[in-house]
Protein backbone atom coordinates (compact mmCIF):
# COMPACT_ATOMS: atom_id res chain seq x y z
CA UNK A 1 -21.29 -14.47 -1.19
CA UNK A 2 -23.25 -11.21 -0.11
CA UNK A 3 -19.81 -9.57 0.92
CA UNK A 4 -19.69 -5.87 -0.62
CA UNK A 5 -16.71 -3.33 0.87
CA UNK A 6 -16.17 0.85 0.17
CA UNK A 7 -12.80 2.63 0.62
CA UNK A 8 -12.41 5.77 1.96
CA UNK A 9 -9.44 7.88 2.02
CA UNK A 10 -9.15 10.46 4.00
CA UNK A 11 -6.72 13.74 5.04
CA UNK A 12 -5.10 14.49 8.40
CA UNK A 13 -6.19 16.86 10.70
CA UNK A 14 -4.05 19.55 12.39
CA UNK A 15 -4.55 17.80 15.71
CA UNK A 16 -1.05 18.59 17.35
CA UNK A 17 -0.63 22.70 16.76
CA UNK A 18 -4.29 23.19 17.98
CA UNK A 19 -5.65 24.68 21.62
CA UNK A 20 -6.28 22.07 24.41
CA UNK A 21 -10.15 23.45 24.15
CA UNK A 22 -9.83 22.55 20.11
CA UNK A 23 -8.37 19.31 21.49
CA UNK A 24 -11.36 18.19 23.24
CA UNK A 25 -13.56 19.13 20.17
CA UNK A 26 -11.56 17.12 17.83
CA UNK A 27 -11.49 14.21 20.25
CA UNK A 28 -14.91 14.98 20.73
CA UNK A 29 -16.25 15.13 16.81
CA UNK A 30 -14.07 11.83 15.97
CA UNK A 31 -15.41 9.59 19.21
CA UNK A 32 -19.01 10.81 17.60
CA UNK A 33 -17.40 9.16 14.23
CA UNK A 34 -16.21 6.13 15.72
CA UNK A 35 -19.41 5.46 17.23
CA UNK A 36 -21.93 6.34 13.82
CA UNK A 37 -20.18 3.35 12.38
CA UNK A 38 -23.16 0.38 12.15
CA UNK A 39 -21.95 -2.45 14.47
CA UNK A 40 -22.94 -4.77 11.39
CA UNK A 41 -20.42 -3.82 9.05
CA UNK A 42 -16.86 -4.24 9.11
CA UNK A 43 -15.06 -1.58 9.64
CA UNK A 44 -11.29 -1.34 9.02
CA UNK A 45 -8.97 1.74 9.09
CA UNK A 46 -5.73 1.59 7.18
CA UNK A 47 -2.48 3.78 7.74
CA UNK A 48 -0.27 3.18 4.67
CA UNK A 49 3.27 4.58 5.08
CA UNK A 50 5.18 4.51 1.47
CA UNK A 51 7.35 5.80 -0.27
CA UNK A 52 7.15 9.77 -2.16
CA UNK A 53 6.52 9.10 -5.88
CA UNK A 54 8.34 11.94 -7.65
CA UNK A 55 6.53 11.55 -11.15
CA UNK A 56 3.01 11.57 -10.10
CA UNK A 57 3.52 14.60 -7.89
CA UNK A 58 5.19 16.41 -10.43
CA UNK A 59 2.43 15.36 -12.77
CA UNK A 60 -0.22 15.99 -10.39
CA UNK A 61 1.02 18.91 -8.19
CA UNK A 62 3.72 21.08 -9.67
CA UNK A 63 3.21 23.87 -12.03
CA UNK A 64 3.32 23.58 -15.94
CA UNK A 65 5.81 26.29 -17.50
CA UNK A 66 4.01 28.16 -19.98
CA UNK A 67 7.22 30.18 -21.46
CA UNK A 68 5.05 33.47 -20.28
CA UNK A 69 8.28 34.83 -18.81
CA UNK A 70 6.26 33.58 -15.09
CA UNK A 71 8.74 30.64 -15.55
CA UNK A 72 10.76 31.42 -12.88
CA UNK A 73 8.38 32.12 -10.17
CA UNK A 74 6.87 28.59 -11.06
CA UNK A 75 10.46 26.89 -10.72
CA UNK A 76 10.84 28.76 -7.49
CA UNK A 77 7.40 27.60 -6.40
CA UNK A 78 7.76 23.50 -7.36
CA UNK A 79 11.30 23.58 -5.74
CA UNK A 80 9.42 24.53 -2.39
CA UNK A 81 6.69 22.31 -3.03
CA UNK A 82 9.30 19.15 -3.47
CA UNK A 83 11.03 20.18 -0.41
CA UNK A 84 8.31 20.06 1.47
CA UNK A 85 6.98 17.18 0.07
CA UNK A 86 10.71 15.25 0.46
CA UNK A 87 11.14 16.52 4.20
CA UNK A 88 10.31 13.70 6.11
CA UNK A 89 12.86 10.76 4.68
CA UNK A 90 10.38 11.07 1.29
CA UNK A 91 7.34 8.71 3.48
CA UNK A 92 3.93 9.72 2.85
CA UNK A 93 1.12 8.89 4.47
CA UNK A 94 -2.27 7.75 3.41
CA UNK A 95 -5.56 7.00 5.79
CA UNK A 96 -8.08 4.77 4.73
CA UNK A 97 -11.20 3.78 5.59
CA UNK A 98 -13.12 0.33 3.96
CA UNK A 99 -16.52 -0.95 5.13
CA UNK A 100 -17.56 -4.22 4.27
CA UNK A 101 -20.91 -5.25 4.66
CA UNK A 102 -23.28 -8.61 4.07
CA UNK A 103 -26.23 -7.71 1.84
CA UNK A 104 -28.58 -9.57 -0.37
CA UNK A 105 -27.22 -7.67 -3.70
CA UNK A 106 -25.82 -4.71 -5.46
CA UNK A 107 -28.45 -2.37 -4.99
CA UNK A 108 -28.99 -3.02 -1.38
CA UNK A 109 -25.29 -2.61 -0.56
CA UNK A 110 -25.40 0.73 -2.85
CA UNK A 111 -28.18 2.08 -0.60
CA UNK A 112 -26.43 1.18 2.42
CA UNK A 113 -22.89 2.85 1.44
CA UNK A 114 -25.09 5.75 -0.18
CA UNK A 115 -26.05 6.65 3.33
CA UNK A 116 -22.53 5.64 5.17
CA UNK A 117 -20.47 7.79 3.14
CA UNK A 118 -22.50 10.46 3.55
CA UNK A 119 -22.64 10.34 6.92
CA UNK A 120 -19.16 9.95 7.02
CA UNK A 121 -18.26 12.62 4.68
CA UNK A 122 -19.84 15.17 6.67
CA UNK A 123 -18.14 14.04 9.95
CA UNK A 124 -14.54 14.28 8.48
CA UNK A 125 -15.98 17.72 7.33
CA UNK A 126 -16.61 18.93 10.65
CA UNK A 127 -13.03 17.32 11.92
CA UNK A 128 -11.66 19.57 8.65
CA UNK A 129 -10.42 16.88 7.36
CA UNK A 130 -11.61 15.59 3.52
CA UNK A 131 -12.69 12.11 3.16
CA UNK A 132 -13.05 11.04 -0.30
CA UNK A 133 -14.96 7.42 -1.63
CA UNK A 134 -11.94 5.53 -4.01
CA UNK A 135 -13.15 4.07 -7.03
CA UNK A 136 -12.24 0.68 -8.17
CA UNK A 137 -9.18 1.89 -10.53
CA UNK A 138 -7.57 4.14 -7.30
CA UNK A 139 -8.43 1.01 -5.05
CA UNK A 140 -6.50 -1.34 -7.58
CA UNK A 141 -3.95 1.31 -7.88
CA UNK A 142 -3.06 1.17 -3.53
CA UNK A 143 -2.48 -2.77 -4.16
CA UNK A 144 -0.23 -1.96 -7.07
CA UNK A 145 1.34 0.06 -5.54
CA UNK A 146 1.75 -1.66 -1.93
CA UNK A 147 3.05 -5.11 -3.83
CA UNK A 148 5.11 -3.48 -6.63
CA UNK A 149 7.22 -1.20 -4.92
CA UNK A 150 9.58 0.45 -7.20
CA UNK A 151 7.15 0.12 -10.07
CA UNK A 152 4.56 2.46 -9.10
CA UNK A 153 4.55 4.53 -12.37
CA UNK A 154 3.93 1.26 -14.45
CA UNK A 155 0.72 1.13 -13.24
CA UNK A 156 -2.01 0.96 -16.14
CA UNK A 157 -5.37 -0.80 -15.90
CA UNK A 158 -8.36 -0.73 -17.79
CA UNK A 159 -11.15 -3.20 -16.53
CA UNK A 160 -13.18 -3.29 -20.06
CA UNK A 161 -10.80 -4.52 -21.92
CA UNK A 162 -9.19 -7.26 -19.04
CA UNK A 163 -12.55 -8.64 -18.85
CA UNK A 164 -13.60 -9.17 -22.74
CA UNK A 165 -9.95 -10.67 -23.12
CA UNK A 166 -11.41 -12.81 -19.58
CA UNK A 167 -8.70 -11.53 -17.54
CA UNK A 168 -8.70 -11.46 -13.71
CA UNK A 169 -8.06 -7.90 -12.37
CA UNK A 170 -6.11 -9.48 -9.68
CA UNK A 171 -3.42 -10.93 -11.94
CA UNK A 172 -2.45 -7.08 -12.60
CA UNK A 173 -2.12 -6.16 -8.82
């Protein structure tokens, strides 16, 4: 029907151990944000609190041992980094952003977000925050993981073959 969206996810900022002065600036830089978003889009922003998944940050994050006699210093240095990440009752938290916008078709709606994320990119730059555009798997991936708590390692989805066999990605959220 027209209807195309983005996601956007994006990092914190440091807002609370900053200077009144850098205060201002940050409230200043994301009330400039708020306000570049077109009034003819949709524009949602999503806090999702869940739980820490263990395996993908010790896939993603922690050190490999290499048996280079360095081991130690790396087991010392992924037993601080899954402290840290298990301080706060093992929640994390992830920021989105999705825009959803009519258009005629795909290309117009690719222009449109081609500009928006841009714009919006550079914005969360000068907050220092990073604000990265999800791609269809990592947006498939959030649902997953949102309805099938407890199951978040099973996920595995690969849209070429779902749609020769005429699956519906949705059936694998």
């Amino acid at each position: 029907n027209g209807l195309f969206s983005i996601m956007l996810k994006f990092e914190d900022i440091n807002y609370a151990v900053a200077s009144r002065e850098d205060k201002e600036m940050m409230f200043l830089k994301y009330s400039d944000l708020l306000n570049s978003l077109d009034s003819g889009a949709t524009t949602k922003i999503t806090i999702n609190n869940r739980k820490f998944n263990k395996t993908d940050f010790e896939e993603k994050i922690m050190m490999k041992f290499k048996g280079d006699g360095l081991d130690d210093y790396r087991s010392e240095y992924n037993r601080i980094l899954l402290d840290k990440a298990t301080g706060a009752n093992a929640i994390v938290q992830d920021k989105y952003i999705t825009i959803s916008v009519h258009k005629k078709n795909i290309e117009e709606a690719r222009n449109y977000f081609a500009r928006v994320t841009s714009d919006l990119i550079a914005k969360f730059n000068r907050l220092g925050s990073v604000c990265t555009v999800l791609d269809a798997r990592e947006r498939l991936r959030i649902y997953h993981d949102f309805f099938r708590s407890g199951e978040e390692t099973d996920y595995y989805f690969d849209i070429s073959d779902k749609t020769k066999k005429g699956h519906d990605f949705r059936d694998y959220i």
